[in-house]
N, C-alpha and C. Protein backbone atom coordinates (compact mmCIF):
# COMPACT_ATOMS: atom_id res chain seq x y z
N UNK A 1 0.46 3.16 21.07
CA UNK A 1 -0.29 2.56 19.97
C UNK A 1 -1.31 3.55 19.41
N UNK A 2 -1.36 3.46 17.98
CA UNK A 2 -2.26 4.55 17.23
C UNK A 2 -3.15 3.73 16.00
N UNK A 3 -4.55 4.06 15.95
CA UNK A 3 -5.71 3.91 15.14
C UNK A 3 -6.21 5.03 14.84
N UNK A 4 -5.24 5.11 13.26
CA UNK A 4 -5.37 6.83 12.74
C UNK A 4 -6.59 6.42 11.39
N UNK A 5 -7.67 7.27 11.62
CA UNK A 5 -9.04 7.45 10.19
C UNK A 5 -8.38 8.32 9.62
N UNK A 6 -8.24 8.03 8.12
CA UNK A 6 -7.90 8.79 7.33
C UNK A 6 -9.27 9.18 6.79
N UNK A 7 -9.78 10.34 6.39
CA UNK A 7 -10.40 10.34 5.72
C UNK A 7 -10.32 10.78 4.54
N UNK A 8 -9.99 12.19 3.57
CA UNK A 8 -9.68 12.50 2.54
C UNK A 8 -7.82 12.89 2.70
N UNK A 9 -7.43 12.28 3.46
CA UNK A 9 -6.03 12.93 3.67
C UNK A 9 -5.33 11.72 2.81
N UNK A 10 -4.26 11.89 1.79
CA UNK A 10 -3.87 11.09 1.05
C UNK A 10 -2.68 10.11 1.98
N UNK A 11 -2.64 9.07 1.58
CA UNK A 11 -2.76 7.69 2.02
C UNK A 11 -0.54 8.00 2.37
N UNK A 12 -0.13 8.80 1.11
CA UNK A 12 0.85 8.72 1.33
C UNK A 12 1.65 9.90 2.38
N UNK A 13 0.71 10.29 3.31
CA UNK A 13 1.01 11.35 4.14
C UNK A 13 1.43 10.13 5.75
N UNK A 14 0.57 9.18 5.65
CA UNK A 14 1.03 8.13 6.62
C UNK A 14 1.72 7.22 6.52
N UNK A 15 2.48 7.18 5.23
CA UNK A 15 3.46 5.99 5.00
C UNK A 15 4.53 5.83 6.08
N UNK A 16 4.84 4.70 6.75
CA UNK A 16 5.47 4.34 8.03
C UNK A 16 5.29 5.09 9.11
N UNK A 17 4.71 5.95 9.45
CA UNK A 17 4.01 6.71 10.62
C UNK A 17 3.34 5.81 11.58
N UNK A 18 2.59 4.39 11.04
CA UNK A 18 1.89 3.90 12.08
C UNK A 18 2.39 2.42 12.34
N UNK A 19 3.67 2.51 12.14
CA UNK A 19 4.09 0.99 12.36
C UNK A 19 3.49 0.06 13.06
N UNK A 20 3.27 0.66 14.50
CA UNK A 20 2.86 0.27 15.94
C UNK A 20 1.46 0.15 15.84
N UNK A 21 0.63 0.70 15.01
CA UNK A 21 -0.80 0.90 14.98
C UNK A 21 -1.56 0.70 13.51
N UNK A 22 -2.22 1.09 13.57
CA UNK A 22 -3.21 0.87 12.30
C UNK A 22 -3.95 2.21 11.73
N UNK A 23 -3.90 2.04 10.49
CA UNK A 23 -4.66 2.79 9.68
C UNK A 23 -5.83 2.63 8.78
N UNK A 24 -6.90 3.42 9.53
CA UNK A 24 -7.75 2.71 8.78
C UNK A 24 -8.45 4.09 7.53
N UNK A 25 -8.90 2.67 6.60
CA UNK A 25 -9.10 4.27 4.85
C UNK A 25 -10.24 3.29 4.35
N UNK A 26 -10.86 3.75 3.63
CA UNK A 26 -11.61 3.71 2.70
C UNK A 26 -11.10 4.51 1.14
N UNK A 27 -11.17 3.28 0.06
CA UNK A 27 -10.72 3.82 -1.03
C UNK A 27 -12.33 4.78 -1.35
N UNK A 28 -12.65 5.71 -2.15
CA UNK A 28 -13.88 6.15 -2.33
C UNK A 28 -13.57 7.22 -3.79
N UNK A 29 -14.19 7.19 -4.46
CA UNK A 29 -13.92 7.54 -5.99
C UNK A 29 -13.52 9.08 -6.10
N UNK A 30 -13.65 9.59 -5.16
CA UNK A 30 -13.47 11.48 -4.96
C UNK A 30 -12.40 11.36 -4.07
N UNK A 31 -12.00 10.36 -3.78
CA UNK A 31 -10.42 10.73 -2.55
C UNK A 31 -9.35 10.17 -2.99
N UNK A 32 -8.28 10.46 -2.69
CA UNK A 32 -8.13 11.81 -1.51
C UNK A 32 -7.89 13.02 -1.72
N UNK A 33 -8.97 13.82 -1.30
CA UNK A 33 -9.37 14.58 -2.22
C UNK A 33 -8.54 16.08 -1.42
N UNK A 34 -8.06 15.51 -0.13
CA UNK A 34 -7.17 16.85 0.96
C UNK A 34 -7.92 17.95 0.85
N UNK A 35 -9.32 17.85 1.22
CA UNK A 35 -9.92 19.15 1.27
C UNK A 35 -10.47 18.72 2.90
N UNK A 36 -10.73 19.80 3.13
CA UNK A 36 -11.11 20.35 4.98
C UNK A 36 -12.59 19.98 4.96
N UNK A 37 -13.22 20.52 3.44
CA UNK A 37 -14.97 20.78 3.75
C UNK A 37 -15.01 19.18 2.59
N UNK A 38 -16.46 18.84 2.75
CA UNK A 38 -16.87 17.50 2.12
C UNK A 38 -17.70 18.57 1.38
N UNK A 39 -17.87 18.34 -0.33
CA UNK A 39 -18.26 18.42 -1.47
C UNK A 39 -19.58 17.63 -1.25
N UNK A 40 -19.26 16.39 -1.24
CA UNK A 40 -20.63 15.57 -1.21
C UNK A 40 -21.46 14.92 0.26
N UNK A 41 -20.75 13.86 0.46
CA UNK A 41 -21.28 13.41 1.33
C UNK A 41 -20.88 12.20 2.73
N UNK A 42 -18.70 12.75 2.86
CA UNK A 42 -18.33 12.58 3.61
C UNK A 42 -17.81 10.86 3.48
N UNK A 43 -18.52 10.71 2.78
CA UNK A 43 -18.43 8.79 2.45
C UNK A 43 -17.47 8.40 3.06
N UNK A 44 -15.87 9.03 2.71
CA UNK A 44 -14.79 8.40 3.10
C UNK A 44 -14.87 7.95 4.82
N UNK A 45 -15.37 8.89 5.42
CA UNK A 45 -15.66 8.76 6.73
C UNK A 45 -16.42 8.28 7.36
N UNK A 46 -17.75 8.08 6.84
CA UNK A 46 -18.73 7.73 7.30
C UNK A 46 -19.17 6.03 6.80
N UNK A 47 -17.93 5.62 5.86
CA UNK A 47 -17.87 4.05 5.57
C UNK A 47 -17.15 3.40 6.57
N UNK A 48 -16.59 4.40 7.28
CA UNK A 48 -15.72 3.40 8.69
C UNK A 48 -16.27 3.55 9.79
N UNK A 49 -17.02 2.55 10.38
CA UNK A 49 -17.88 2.32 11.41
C UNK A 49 -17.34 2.60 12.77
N UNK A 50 -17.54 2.90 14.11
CA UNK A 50 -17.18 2.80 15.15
C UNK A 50 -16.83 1.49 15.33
N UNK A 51 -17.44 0.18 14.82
CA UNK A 51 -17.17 -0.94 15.10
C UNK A 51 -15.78 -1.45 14.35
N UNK A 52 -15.88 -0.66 13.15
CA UNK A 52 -14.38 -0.85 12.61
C UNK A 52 -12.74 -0.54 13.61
N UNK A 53 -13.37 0.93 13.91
CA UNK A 53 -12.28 1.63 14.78
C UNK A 53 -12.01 0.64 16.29
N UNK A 54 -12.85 0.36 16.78
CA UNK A 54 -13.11 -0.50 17.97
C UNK A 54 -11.87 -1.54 18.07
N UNK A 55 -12.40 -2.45 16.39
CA UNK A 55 -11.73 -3.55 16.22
C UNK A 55 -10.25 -3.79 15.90
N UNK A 56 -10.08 -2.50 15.25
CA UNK A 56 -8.87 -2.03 14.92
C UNK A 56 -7.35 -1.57 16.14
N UNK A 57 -8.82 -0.98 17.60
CA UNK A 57 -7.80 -0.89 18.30
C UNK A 57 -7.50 -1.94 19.25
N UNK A 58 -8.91 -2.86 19.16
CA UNK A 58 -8.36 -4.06 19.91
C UNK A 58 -7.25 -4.99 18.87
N UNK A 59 -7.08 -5.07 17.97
CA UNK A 59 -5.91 -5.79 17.59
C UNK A 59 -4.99 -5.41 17.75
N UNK A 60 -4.63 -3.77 17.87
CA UNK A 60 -3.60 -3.40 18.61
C UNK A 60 -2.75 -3.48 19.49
N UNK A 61 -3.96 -3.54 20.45
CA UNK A 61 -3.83 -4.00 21.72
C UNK A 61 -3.51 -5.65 22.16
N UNK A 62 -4.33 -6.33 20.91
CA UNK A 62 -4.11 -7.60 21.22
C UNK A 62 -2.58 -8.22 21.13
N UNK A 63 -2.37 -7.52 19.45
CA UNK A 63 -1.03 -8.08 19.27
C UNK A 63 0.12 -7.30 19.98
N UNK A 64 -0.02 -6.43 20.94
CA UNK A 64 1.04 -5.26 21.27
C UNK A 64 1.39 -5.23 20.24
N UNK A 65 1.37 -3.87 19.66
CA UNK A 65 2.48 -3.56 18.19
C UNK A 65 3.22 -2.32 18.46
N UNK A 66 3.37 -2.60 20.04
CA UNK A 66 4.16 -0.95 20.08
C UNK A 66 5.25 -1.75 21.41
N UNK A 67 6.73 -1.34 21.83
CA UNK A 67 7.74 -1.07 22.46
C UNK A 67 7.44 -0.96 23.51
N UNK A 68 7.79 -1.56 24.50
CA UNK A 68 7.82 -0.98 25.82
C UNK A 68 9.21 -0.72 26.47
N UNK A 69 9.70 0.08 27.35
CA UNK A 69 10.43 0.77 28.13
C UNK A 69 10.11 0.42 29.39
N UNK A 70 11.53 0.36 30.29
CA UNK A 70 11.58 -0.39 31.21
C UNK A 70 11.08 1.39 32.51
N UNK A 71 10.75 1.38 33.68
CA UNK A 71 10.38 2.15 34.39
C UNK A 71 11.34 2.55 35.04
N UNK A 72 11.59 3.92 35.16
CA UNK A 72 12.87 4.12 36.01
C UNK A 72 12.59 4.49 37.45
């Protein structure tokens, strides 16, 4: 299971990549802007809370959204 932050990386670089998991974005008026360094002031990133990410991976977890395999 995966809880991927996008931050300026464009939205269509994760299309079906996270079936099993979640993605979390912030739309923000300068993104996605696919640059390494922040111009201004990171917004995209810094609008998604630890409490967001938290919550994000407990639903993950809650709903299993990932396969399991039997143990050999």
């Amino acid at each position: 299971p995966t809880v991927c932050i996008m931050g300026p990386t464009s939205p269509r670089y994760s299309e079906g990549l996270y079936e099993r998991g979640r993605v979390l974005r912030i739309d923000v008026d300068c993104g996605p802007c696919q640059k390494p360094e922040c111009a201004t002031d990171h917004r995209c990133m810094t609008a998604i809370s630890p409490e967001d990410a938290a919550a994000a991976a407990l639903d993950v977890l809650e709903h299993r959204l990932w396969k399991t395999r039997p143990i050999k």
